[in-house]
PDB file of N, CA and C in Angstrom:
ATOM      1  N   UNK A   1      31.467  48.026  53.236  1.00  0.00           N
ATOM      2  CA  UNK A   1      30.649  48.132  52.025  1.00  0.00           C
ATOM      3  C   UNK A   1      30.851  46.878  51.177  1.00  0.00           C
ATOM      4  N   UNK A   2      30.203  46.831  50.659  1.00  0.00           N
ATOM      5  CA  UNK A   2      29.981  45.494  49.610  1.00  0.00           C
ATOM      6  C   UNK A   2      31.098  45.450  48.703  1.00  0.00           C
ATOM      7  N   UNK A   3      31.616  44.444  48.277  1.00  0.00           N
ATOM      8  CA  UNK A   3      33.247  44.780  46.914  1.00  0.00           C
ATOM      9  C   UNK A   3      32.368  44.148  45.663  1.00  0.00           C
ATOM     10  N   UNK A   4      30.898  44.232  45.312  1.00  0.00           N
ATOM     11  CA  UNK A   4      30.297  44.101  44.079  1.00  0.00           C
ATOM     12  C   UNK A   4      29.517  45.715  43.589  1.00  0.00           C
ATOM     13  N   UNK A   5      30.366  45.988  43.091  1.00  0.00           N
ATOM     14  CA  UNK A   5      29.711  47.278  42.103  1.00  0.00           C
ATOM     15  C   UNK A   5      28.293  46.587  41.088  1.00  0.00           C
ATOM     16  N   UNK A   6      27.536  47.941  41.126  1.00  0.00           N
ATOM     17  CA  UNK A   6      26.145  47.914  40.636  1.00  0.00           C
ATOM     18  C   UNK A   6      26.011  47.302  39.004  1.00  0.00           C
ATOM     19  N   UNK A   7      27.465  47.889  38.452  1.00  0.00           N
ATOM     20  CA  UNK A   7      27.305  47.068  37.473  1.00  0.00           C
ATOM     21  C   UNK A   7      27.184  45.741  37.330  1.00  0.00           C
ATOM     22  N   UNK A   8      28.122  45.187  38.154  1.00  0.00           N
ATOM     23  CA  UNK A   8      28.305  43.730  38.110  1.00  0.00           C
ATOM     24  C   UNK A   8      27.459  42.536  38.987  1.00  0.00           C
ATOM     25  N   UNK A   9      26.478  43.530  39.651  1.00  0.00           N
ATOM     26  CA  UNK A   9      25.159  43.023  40.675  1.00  0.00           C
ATOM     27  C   UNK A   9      24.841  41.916  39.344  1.00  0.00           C
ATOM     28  N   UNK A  10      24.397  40.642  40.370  1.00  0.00           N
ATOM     29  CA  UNK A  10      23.833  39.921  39.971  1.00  0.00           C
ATOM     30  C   UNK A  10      22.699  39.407  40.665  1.00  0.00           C
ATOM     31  N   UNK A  11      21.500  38.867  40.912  1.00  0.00           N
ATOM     32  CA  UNK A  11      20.317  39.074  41.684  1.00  0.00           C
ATOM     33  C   UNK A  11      20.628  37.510  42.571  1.00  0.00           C
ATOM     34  N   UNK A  12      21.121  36.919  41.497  1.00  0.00           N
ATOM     35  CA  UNK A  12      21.199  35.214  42.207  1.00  0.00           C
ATOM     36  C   UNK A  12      22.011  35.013  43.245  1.00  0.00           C
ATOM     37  N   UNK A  13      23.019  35.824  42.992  1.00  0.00           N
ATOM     38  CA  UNK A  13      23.778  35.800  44.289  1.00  0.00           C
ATOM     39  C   UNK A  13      23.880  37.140  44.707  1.00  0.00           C
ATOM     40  N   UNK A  14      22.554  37.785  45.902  1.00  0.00           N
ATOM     41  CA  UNK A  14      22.769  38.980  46.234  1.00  0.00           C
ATOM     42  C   UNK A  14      24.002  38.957  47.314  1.00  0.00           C
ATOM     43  N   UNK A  15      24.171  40.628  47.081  1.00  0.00           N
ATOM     44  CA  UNK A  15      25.402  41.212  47.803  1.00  0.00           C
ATOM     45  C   UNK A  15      25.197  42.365  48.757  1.00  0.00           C
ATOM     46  N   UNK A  16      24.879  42.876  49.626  1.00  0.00           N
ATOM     47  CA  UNK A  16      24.873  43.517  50.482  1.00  0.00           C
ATOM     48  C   UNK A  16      25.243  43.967  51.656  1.00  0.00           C
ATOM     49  N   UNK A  17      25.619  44.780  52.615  1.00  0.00           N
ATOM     50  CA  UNK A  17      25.539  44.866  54.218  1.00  0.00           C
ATOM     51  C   UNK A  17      24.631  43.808  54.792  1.00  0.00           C
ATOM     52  N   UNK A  18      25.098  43.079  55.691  1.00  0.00           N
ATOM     53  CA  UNK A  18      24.077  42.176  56.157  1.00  0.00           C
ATOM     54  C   UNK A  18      24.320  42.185  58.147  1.00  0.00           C
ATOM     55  N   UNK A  19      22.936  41.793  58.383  1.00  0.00           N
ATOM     56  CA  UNK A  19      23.068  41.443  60.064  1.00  0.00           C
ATOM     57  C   UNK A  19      22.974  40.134  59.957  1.00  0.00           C
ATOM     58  N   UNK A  20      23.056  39.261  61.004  1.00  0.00           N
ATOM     59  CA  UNK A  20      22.925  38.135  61.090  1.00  0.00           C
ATOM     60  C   UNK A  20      22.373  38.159  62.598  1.00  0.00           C
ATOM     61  N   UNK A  21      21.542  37.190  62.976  1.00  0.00           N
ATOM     62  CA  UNK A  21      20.790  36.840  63.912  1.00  0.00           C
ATOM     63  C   UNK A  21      20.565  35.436  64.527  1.00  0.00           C
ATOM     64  N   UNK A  22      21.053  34.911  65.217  1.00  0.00           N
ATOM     65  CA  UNK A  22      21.201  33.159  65.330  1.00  0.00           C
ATOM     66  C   UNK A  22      20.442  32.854  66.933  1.00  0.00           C
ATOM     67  N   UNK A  23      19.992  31.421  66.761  1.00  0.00           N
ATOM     68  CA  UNK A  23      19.700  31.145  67.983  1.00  0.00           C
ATOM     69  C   UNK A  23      20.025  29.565  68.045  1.00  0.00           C
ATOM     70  N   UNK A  24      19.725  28.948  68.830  1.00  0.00           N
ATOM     71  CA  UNK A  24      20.172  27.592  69.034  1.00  0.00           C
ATOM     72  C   UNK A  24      19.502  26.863  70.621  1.00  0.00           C
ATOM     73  N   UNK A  25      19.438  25.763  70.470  1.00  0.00           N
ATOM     74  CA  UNK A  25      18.934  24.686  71.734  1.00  0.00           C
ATOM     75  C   UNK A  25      19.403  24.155  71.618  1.00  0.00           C
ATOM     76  N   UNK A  26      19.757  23.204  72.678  1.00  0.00           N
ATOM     77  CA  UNK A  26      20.417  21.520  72.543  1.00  0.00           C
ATOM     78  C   UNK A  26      19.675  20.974  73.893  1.00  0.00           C
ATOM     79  N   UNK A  27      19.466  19.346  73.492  1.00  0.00           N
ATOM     80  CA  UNK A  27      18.962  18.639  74.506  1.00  0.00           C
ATOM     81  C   UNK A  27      19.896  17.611  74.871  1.00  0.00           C
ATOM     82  N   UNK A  28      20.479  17.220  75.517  1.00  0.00           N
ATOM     83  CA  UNK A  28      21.025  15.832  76.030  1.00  0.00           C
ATOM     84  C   UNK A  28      20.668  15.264  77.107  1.00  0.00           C
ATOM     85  N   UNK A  29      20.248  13.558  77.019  1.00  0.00           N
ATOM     86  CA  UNK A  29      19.531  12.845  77.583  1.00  0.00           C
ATOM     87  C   UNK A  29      21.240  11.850  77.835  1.00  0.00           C
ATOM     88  N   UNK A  30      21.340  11.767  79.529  1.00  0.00           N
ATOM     89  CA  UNK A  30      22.316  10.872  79.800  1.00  0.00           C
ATOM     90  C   UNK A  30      21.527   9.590  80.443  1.00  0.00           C
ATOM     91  N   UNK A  31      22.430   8.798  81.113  1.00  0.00           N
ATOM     92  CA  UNK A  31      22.265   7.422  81.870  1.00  0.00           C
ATOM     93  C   UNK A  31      21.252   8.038  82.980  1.00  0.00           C
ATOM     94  N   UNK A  32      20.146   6.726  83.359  1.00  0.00           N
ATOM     95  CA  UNK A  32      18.896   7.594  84.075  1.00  0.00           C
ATOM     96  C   UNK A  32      17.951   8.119  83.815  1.00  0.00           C
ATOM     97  N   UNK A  33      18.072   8.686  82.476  1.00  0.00           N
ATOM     98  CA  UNK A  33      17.056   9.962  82.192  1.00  0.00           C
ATOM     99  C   UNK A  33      16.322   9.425  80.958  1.00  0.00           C
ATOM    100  N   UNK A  34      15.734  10.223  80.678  1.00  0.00           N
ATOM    101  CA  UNK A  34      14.206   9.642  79.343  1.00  0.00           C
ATOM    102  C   UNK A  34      14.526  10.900  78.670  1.00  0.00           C
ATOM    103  N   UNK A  35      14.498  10.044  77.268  1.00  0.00           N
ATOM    104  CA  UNK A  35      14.951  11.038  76.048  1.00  0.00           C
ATOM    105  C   UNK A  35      13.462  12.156  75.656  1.00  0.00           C
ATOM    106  N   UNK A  36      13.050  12.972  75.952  1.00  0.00           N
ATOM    107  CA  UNK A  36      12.016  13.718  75.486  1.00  0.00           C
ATOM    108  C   UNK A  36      10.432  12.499  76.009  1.00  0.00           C
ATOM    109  N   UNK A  37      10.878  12.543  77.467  1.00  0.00           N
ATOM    110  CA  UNK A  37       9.771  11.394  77.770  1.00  0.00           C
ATOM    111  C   UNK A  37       9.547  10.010  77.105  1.00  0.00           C
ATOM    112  N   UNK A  38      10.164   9.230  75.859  1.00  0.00           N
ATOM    113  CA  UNK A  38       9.914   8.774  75.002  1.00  0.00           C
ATOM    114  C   UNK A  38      10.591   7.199  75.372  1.00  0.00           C
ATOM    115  N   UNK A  39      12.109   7.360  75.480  1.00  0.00           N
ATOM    116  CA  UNK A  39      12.826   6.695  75.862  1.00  0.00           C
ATOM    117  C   UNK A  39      13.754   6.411  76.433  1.00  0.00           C
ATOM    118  N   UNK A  40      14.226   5.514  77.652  1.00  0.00           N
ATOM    119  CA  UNK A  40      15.093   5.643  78.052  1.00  0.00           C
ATOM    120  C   UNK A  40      16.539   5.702  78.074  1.00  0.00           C
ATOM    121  N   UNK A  41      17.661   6.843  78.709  1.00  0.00           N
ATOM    122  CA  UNK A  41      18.517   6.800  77.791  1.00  0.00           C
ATOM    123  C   UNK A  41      20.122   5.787  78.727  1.00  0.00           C
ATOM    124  N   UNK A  42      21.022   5.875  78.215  1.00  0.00           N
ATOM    125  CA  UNK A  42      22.158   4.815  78.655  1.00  0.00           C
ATOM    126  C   UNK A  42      21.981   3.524  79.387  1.00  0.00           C
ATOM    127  N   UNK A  43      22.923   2.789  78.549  1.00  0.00           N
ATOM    128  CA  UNK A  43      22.943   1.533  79.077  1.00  0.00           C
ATOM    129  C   UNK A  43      21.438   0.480  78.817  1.00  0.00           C
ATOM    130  N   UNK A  44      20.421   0.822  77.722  1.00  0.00           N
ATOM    131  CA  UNK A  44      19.491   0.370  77.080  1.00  0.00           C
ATOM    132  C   UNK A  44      19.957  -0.685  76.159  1.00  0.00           C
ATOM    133  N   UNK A  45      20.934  -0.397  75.228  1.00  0.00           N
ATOM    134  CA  UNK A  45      20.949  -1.558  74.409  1.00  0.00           C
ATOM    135  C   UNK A  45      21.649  -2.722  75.081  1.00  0.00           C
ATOM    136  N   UNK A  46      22.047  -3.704  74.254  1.00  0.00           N
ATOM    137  CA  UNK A  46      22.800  -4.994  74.078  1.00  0.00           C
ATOM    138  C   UNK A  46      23.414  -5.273  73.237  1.00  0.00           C
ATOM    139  N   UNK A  47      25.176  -5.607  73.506  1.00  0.00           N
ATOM    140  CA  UNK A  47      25.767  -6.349  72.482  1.00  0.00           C
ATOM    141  C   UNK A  47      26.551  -4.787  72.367  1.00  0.00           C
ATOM    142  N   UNK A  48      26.914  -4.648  71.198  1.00  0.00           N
ATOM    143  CA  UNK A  48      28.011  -3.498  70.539  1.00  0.00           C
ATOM    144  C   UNK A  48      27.087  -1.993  70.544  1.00  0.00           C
ATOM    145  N   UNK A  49      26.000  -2.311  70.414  1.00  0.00           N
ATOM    146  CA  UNK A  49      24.997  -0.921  70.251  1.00  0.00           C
ATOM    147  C   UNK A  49      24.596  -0.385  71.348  1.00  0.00           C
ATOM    148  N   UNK A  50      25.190   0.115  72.307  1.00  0.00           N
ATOM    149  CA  UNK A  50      24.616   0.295  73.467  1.00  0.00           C
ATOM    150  C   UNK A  50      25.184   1.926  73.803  1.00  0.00           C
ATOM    151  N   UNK A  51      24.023   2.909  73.467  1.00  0.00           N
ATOM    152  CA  UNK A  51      24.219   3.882  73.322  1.00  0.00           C
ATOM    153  C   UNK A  51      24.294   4.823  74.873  1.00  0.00           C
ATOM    154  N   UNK A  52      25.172   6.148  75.430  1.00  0.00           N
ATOM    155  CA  UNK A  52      25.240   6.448  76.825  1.00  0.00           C
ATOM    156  C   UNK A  52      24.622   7.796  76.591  1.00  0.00           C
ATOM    157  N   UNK A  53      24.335   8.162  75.719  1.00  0.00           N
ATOM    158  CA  UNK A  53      23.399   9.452  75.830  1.00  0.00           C
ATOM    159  C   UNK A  53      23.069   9.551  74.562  1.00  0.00           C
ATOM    160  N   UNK A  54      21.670  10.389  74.626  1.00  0.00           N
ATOM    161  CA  UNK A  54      20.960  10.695  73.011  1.00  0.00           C
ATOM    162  C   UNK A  54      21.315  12.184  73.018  1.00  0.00           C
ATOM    163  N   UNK A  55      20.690  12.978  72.451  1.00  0.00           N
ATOM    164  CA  UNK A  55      20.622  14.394  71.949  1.00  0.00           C
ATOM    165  C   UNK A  55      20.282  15.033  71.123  1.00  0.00           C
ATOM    166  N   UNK A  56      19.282  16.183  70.785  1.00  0.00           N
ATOM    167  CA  UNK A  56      19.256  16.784  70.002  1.00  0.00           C
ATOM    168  C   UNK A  56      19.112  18.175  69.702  1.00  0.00           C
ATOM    169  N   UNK A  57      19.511  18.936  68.660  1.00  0.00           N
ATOM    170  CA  UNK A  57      20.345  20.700  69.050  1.00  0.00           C
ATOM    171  C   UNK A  57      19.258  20.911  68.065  1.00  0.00           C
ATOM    172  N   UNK A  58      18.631  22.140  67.788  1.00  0.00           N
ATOM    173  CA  UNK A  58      17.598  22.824  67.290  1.00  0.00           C
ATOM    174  C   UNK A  58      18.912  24.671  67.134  1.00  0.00           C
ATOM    175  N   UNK A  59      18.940  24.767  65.258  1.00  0.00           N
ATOM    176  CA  UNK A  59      19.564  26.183  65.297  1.00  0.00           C
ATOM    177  C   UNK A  59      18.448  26.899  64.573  1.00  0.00           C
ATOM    178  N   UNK A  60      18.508  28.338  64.226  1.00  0.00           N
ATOM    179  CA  UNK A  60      17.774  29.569  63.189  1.00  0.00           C
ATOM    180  C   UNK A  60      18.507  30.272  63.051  1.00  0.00           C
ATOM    181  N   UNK A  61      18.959  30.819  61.821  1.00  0.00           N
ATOM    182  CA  UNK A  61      19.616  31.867  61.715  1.00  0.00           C
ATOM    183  C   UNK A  61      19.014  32.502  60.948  1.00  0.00           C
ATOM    184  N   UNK A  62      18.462  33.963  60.678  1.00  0.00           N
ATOM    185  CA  UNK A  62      18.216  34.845  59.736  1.00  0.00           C
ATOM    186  C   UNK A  62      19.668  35.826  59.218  1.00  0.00           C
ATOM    187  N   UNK A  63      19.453  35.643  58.146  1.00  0.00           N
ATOM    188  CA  UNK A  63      20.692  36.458  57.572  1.00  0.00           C
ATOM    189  C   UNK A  63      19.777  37.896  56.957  1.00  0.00           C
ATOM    190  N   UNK A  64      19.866  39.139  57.510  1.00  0.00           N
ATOM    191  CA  UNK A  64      18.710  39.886  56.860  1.00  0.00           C
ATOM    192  C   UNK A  64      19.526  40.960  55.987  1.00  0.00           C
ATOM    193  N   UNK A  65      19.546  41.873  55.182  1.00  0.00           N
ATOM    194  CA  UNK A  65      20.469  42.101  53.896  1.00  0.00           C
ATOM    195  C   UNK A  65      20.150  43.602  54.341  1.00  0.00           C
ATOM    196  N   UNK A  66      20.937  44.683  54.129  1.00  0.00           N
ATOM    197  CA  UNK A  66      20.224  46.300  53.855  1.00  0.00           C
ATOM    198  C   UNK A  66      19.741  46.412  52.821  1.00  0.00           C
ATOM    199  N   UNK A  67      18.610  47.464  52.326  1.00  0.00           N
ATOM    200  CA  UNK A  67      18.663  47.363  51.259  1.00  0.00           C
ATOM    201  C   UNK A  67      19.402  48.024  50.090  1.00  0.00           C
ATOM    202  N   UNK A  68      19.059  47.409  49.022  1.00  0.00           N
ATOM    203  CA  UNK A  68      20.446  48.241  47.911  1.00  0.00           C
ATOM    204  C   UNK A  68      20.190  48.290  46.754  1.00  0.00           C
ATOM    205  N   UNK A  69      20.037  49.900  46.345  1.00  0.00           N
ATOM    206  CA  UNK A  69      19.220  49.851  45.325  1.00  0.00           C
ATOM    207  C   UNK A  69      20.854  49.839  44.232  1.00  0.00           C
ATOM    208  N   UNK A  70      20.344  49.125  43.296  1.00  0.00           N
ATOM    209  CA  UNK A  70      21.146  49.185  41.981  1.00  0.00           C
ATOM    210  C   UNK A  70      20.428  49.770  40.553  1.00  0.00           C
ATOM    211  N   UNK A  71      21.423  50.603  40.204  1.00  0.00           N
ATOM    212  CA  UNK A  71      21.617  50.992  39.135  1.00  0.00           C
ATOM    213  C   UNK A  71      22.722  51.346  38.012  1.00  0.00           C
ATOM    214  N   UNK A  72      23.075  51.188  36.528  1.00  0.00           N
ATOM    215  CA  UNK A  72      23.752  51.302  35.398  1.00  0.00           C
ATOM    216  C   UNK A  72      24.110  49.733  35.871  1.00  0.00           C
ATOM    217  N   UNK A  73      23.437  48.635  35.759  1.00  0.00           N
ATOM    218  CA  UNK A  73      23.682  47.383  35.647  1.00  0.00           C
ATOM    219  C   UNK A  73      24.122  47.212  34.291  1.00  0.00           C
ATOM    220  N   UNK A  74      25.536  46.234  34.403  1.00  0.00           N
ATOM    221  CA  UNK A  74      25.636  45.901  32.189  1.00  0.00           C
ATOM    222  C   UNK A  74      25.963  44.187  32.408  1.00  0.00           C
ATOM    223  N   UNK A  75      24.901  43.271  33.164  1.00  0.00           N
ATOM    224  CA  UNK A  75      24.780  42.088  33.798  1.00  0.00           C
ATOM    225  C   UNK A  75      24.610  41.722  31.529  1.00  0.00           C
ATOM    226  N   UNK A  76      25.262  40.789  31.453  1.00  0.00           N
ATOM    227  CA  UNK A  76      25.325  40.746  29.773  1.00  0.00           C
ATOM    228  C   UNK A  76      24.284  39.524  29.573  1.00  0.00           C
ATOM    229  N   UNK A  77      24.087  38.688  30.858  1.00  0.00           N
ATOM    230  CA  UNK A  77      23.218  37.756  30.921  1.00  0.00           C
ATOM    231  C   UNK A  77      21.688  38.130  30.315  1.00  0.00           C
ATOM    232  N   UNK A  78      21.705  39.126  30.982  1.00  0.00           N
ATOM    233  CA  UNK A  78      19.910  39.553  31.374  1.00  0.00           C
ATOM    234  C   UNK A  78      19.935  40.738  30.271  1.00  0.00           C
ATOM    235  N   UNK A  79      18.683  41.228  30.370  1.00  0.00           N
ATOM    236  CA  UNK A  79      18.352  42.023  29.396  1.00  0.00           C
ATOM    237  C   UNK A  79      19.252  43.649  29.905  1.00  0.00           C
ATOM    238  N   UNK A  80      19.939  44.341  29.647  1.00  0.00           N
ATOM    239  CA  UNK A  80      20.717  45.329  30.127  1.00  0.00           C
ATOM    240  C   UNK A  80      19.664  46.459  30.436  1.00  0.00           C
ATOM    241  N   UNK A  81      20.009  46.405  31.691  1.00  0.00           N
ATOM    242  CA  UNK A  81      18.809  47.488  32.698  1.00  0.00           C
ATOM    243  C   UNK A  81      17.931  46.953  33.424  1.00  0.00           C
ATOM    244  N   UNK A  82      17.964  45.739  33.514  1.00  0.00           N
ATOM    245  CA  UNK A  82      16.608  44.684  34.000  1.00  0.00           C
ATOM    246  C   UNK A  82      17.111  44.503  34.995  1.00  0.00           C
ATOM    247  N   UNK A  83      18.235  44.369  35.454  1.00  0.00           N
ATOM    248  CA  UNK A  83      18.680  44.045  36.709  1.00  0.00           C
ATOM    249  C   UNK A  83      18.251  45.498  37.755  1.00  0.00           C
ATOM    250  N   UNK A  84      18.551  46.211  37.240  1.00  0.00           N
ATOM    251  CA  UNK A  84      18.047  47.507  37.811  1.00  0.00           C
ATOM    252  C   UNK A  84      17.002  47.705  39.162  1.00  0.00           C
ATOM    253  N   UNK A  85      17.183  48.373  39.925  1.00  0.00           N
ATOM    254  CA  UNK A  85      15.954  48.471  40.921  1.00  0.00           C
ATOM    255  C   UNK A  85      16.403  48.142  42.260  1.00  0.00           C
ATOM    256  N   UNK A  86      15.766  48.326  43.320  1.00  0.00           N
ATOM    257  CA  UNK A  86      16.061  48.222  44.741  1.00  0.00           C
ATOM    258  C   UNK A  86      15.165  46.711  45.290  1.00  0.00           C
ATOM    259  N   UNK A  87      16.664  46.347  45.825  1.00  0.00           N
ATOM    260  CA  UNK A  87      16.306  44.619  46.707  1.00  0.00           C
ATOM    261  C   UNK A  87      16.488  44.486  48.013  1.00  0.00           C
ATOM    262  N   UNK A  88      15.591  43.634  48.787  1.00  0.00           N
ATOM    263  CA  UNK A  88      15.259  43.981  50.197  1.00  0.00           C
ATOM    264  C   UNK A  88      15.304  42.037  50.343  1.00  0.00           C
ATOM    265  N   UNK A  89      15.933  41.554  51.058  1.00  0.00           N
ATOM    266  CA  UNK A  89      16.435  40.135  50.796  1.00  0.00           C
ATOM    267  C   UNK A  89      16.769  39.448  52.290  1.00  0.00           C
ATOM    268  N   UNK A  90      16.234  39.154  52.802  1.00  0.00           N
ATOM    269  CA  UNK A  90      16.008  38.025  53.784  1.00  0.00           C
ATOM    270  C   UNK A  90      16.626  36.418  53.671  1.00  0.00           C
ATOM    271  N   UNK A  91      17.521  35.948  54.311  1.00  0.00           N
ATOM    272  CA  UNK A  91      17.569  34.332  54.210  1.00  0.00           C
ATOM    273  C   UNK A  91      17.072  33.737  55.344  1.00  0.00           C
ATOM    274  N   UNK A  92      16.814  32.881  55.418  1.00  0.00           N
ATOM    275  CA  UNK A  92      16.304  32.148  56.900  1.00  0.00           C
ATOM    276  C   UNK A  92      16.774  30.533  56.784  1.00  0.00           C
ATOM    277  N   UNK A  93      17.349  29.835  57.258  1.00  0.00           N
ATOM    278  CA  UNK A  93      17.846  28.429  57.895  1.00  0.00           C
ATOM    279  C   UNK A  93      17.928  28.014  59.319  1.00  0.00           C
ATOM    280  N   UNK A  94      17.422  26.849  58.884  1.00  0.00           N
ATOM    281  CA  UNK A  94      17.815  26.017  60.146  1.00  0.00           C
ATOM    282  C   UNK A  94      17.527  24.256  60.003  1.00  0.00           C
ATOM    283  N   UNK A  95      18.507  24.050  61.600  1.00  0.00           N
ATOM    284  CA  UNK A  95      19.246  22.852  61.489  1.00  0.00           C
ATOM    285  C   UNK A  95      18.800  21.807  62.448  1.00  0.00           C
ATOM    286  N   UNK A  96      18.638  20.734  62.094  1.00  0.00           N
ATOM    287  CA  UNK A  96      17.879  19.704  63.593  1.00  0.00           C
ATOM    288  C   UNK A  96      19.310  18.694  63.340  1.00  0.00           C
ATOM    289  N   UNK A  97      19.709  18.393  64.522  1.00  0.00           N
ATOM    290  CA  UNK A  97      20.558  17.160  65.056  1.00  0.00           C
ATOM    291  C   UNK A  97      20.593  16.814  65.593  1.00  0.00           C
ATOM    292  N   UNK A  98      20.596  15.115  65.655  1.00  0.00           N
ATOM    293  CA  UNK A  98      20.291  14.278  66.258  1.00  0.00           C
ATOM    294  C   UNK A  98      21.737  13.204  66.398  1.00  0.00           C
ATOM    295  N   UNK A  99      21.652  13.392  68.046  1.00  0.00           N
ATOM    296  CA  UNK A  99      23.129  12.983  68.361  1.00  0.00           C
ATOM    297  C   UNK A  99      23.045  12.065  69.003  1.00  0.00           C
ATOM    298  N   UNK A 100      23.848  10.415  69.041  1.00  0.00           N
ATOM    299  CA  UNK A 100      23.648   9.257  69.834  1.00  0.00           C
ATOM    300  C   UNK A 100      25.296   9.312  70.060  1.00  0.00           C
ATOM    301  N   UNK A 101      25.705   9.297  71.701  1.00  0.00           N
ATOM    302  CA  UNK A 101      26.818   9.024  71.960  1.00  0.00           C
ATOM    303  C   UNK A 101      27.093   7.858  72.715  1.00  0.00           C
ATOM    304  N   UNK A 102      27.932   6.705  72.059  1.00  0.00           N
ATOM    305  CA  UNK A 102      28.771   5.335  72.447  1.00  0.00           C
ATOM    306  C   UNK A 102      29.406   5.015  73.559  1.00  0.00           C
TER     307      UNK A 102
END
């Protein structure tokens, strides 16, 4: 269970039971091979820059919340009782990286 009592709910930083849901890709392009058809990868450059594989990872995570209704909020910020009511709260992120290995 949640360790934020209804009184002390605050909306900005909700608090709830949560699932979490993640996914992820990664690509790596070594010596030989063509980076996403585009370019070729190891042993291309010259001099100090001469990169032996590219890569790049693709994540999503949904963070999805239960819902939770609050009530006798005394949030001193907000108008007292306004906080009040049932919240249904979804996050969603994600991450692109782009990896050149030496």
């Amino acid at each position: 269970m949640t360790p934020v009592p209804d009184s002390s709910f605050n909306p900005q930083l909700p608090d709830a039971d949560n699932h979490s849901i993640s996914a992820g890709l990664g690509f790596l392009c070594k010596k030989n091979g063509h980076f996403l058809g585009l370019f070729e990868c190891g042993h291309v450059g010259r001099g100090g820059l001469n990169p032996q594989a590219f890569g790049l990872d693709l994540a999503y995570q949904a963070l999805i919340y239960e819902p939770r209704t609050v009530t006798g909020n005394l949030n001193p910020v907000a108008i007292p009782g306004s906080v009040n009511g049932v919240y249904h709260t979804v996050f969603h992120s994600g991450s692109i990286n782009l990896r050149v290995n030496f």
